[in-house]
Protein backbone atom coordinates (compact mmCIF):
# COMPACT_ATOMS: atom_id res chain seq x y z
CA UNK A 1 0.00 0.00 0.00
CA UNK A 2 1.32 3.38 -0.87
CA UNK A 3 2.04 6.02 2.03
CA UNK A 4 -0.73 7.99 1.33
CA UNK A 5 -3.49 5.55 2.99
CA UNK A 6 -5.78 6.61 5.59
CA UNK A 7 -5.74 4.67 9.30
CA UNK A 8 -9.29 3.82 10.78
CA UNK A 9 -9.81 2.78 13.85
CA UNK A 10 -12.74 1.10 15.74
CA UNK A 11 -13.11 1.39 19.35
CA UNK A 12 -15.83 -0.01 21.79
CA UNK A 13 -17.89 2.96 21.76
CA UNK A 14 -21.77 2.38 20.57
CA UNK A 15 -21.98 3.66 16.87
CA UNK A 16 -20.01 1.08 15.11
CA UNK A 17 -22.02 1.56 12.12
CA UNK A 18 -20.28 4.81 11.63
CA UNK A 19 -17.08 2.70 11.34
CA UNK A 20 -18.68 -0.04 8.74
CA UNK A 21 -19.82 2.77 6.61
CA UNK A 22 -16.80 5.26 6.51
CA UNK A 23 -14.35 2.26 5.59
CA UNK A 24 -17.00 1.63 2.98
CA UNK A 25 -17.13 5.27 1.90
CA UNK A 26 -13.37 5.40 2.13
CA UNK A 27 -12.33 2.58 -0.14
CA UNK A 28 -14.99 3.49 -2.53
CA UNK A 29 -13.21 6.67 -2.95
CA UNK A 30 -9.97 4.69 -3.79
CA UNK A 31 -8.17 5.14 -0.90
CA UNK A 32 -6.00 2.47 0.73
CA UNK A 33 -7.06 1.48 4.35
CA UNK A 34 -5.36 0.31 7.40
CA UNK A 35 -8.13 -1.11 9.85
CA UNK A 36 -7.54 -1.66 13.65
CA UNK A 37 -9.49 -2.70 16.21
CA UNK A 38 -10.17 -2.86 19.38
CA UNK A 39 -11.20 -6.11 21.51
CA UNK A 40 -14.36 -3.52 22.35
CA UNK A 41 -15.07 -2.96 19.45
CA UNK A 42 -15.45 -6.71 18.10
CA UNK A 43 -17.90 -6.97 20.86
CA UNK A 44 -20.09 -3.78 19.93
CA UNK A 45 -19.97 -4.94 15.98
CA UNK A 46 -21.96 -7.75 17.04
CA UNK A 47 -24.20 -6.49 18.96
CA UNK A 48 -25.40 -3.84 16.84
CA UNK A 49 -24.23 -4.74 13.67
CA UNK A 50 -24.86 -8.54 13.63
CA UNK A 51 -21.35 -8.56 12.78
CA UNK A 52 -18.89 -10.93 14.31
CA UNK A 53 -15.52 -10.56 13.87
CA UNK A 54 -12.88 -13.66 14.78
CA UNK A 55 -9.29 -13.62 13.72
CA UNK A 56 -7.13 -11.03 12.36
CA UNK A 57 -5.68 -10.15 8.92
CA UNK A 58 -7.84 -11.69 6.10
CA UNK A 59 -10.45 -13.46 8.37
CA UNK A 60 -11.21 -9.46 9.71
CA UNK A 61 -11.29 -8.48 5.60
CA UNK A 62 -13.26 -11.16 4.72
CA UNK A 63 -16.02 -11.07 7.46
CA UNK A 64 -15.98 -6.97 6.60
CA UNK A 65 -16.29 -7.59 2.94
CA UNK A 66 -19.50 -10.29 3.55
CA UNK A 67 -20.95 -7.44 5.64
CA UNK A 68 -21.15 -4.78 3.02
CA UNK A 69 -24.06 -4.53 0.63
CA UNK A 70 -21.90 -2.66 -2.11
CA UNK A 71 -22.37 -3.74 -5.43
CA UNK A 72 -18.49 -3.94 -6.27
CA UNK A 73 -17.34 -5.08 -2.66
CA UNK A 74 -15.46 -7.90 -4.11
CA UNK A 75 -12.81 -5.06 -5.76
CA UNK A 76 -13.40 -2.83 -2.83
CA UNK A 77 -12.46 -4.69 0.12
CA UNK A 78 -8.87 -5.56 -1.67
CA UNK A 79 -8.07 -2.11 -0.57
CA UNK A 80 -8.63 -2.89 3.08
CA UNK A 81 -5.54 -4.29 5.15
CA UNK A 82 -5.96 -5.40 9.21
CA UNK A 83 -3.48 -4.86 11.48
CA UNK A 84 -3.82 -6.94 15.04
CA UNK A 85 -4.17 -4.77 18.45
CA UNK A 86 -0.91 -5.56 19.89
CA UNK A 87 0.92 -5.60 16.38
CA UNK A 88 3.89 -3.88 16.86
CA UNK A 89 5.78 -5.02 14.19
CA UNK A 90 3.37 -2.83 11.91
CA UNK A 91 4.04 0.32 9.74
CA UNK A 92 1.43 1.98 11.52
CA UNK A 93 3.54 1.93 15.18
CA UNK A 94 6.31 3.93 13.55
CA UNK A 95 6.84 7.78 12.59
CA UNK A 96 8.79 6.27 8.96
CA UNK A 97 5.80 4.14 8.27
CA UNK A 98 4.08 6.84 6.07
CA UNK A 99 0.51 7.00 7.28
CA UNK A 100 -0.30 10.65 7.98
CA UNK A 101 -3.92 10.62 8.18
CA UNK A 102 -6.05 8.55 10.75
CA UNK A 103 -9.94 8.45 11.93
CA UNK A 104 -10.86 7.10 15.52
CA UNK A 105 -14.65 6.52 14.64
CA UNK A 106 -16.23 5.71 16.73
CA UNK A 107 -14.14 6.66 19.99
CA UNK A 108 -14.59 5.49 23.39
CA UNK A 109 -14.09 8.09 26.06
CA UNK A 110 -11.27 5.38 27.38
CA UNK A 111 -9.57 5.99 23.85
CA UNK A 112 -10.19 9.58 24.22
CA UNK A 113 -8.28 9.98 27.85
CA UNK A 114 -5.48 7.03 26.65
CA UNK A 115 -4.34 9.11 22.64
CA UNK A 116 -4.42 12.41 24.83
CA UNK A 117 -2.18 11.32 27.29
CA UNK A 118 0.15 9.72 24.43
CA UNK A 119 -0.13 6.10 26.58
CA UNK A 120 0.02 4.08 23.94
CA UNK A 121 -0.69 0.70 25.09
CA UNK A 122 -2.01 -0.91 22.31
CA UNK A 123 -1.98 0.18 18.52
CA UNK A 124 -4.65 2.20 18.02
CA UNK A 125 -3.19 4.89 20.66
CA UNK A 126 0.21 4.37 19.27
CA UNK A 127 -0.87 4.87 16.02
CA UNK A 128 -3.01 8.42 16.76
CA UNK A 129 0.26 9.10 18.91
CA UNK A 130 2.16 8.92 15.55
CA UNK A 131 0.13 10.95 13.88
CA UNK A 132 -0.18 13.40 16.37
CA UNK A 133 4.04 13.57 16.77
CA UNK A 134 4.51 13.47 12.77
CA UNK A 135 1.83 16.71 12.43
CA UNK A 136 -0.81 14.21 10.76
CA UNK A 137 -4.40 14.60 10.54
CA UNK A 138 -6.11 13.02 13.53
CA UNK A 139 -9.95 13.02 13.29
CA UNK A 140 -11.58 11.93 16.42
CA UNK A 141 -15.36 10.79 16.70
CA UNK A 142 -16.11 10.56 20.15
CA UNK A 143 -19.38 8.97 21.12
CA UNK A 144 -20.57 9.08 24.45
CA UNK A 145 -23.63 11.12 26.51
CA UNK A 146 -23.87 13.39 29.03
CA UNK A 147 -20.02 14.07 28.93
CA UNK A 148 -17.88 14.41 31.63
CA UNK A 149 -15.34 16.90 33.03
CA UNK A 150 -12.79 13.97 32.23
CA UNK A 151 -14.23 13.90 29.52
CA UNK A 152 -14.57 17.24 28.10
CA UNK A 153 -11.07 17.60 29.32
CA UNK A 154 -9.28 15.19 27.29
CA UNK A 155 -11.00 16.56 24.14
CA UNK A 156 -9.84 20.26 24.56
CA UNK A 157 -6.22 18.38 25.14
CA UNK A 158 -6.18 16.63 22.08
CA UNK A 159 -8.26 19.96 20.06
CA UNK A 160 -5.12 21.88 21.14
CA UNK A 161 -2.76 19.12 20.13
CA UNK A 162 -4.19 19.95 16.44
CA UNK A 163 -6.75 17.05 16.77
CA UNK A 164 -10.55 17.22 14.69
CA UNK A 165 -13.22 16.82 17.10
CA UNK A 166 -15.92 15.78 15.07
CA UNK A 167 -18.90 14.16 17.70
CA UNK A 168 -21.41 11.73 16.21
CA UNK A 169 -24.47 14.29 15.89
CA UNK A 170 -25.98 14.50 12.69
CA UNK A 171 -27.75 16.83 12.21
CA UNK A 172 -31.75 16.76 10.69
CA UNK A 173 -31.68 19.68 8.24
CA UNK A 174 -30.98 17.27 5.08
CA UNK A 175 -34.76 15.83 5.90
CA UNK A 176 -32.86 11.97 6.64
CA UNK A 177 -35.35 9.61 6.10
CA UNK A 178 -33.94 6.63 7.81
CA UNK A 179 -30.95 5.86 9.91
CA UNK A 180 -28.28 5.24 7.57
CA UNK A 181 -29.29 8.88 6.44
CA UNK A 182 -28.17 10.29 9.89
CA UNK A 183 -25.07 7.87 9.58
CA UNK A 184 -24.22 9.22 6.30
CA UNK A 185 -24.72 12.97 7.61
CA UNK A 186 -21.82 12.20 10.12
CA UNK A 187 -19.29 10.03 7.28
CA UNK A 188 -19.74 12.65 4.78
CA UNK A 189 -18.50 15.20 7.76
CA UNK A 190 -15.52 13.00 8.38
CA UNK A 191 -14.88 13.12 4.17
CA UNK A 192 -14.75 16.41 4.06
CA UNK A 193 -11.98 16.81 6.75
CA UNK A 194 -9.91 14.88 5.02
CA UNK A 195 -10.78 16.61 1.77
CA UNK A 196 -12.35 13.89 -0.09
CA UNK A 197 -15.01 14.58 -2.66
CA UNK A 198 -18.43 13.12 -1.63
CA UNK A 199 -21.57 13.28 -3.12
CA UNK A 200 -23.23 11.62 -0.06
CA UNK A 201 -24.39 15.17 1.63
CA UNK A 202 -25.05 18.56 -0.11
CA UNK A 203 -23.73 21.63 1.40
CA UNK A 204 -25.82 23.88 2.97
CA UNK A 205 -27.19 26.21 1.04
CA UNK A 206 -27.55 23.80 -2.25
């Protein structure tokens, strides 16, 4: 995969669908993606998304790829590469591995509080910890309600660190008729951060 790939991450906040659909949206637009997860997150996928996830590396493609309902997943899904939780032999753990861009969607408040205090304990925070330290572009989703001082806290950390907080809100002003509408409202966001052309949601005013 070439350098300019994009990093998204699933954590064990409630929303995966946001996840399913922006690595969807993401390799539909022809970019290359490097999927983590977390152990949370595996659990969550199932539960909402009647998704379950075993294994790493192809088994994690493969059981993404059945998931989706696009036409040309077969082509798609080539684009998609797994990396395991505690894989630190991977690209994605070092500052020369190339990746500069990365999405956290959705993120866990536990995420949240372990990327802004650079801990690092598993590959996910290293990874948003390289980004961060190579002047990347770090888009965080957090999902979680009513929010804490913690909380609220580590976000204005990581918003001064450079960090896009983009919460999982959509917003009803685009009339969404169903709820992969309001999930689309909040992927199309995330697209346009990292200045990808999407015809999902019009801007306002069109």
């Amino acid at each position: 995969m070439s350098g300019t790939g994009i990093i998204l991450a699933l954590t064990g906040a409630s929303g995966a669908i946001y996840g399913l659909r922006l690595a969807e949206t993401l390799l539909a637009a022809g970019e290359d993606v490097d999927l983590l997860l977390s152990t949370a997150s595996r659990t969550v996928l199932a539960q909402e998304c009647g998704l379950n996830v075993q294994g790493d590396g192809d088994a994690v493609v493969a059981a993404f790829r059945g998931h989706s309902v696009h036409p040309e997943a077969d082509i798609l899904y080539r684009r998609l590469r797994h990396h395991g939780i505690l894989d630190w032999h991977s690209g994605l753990a070092s500052g020369s591995g190339g990746r500069r861009r990365m999405v956290i969607c959705p993120c866990s408040m536990g995420t949240t509080a372990a990327v802004a205090m650079g801990l690092s304990d598993n590959l996910i925070e290293r990874a948003a910890d390289v980004v961060i330290k190579e002047r990347g572009l770090l888009i965080v989703v957090p999902r979680e309600t009513p929010l804490s001082v913690i909380h609220l806290e580590n976000m204005l950390r990581l918003a001064r660190l450079g960090v896009i907080l983009l919460p999982a809100s959509p917003g009803f002003y685009q009339g969404p008729q169903n709820v992969l509408d309001l999930v689309d409202f909040i992927v199309a966001r995330v697209l346009d951060q990292l200045g990808l052309s999407q015809q999902i949601l019009q801007p306002w005013g069109k």
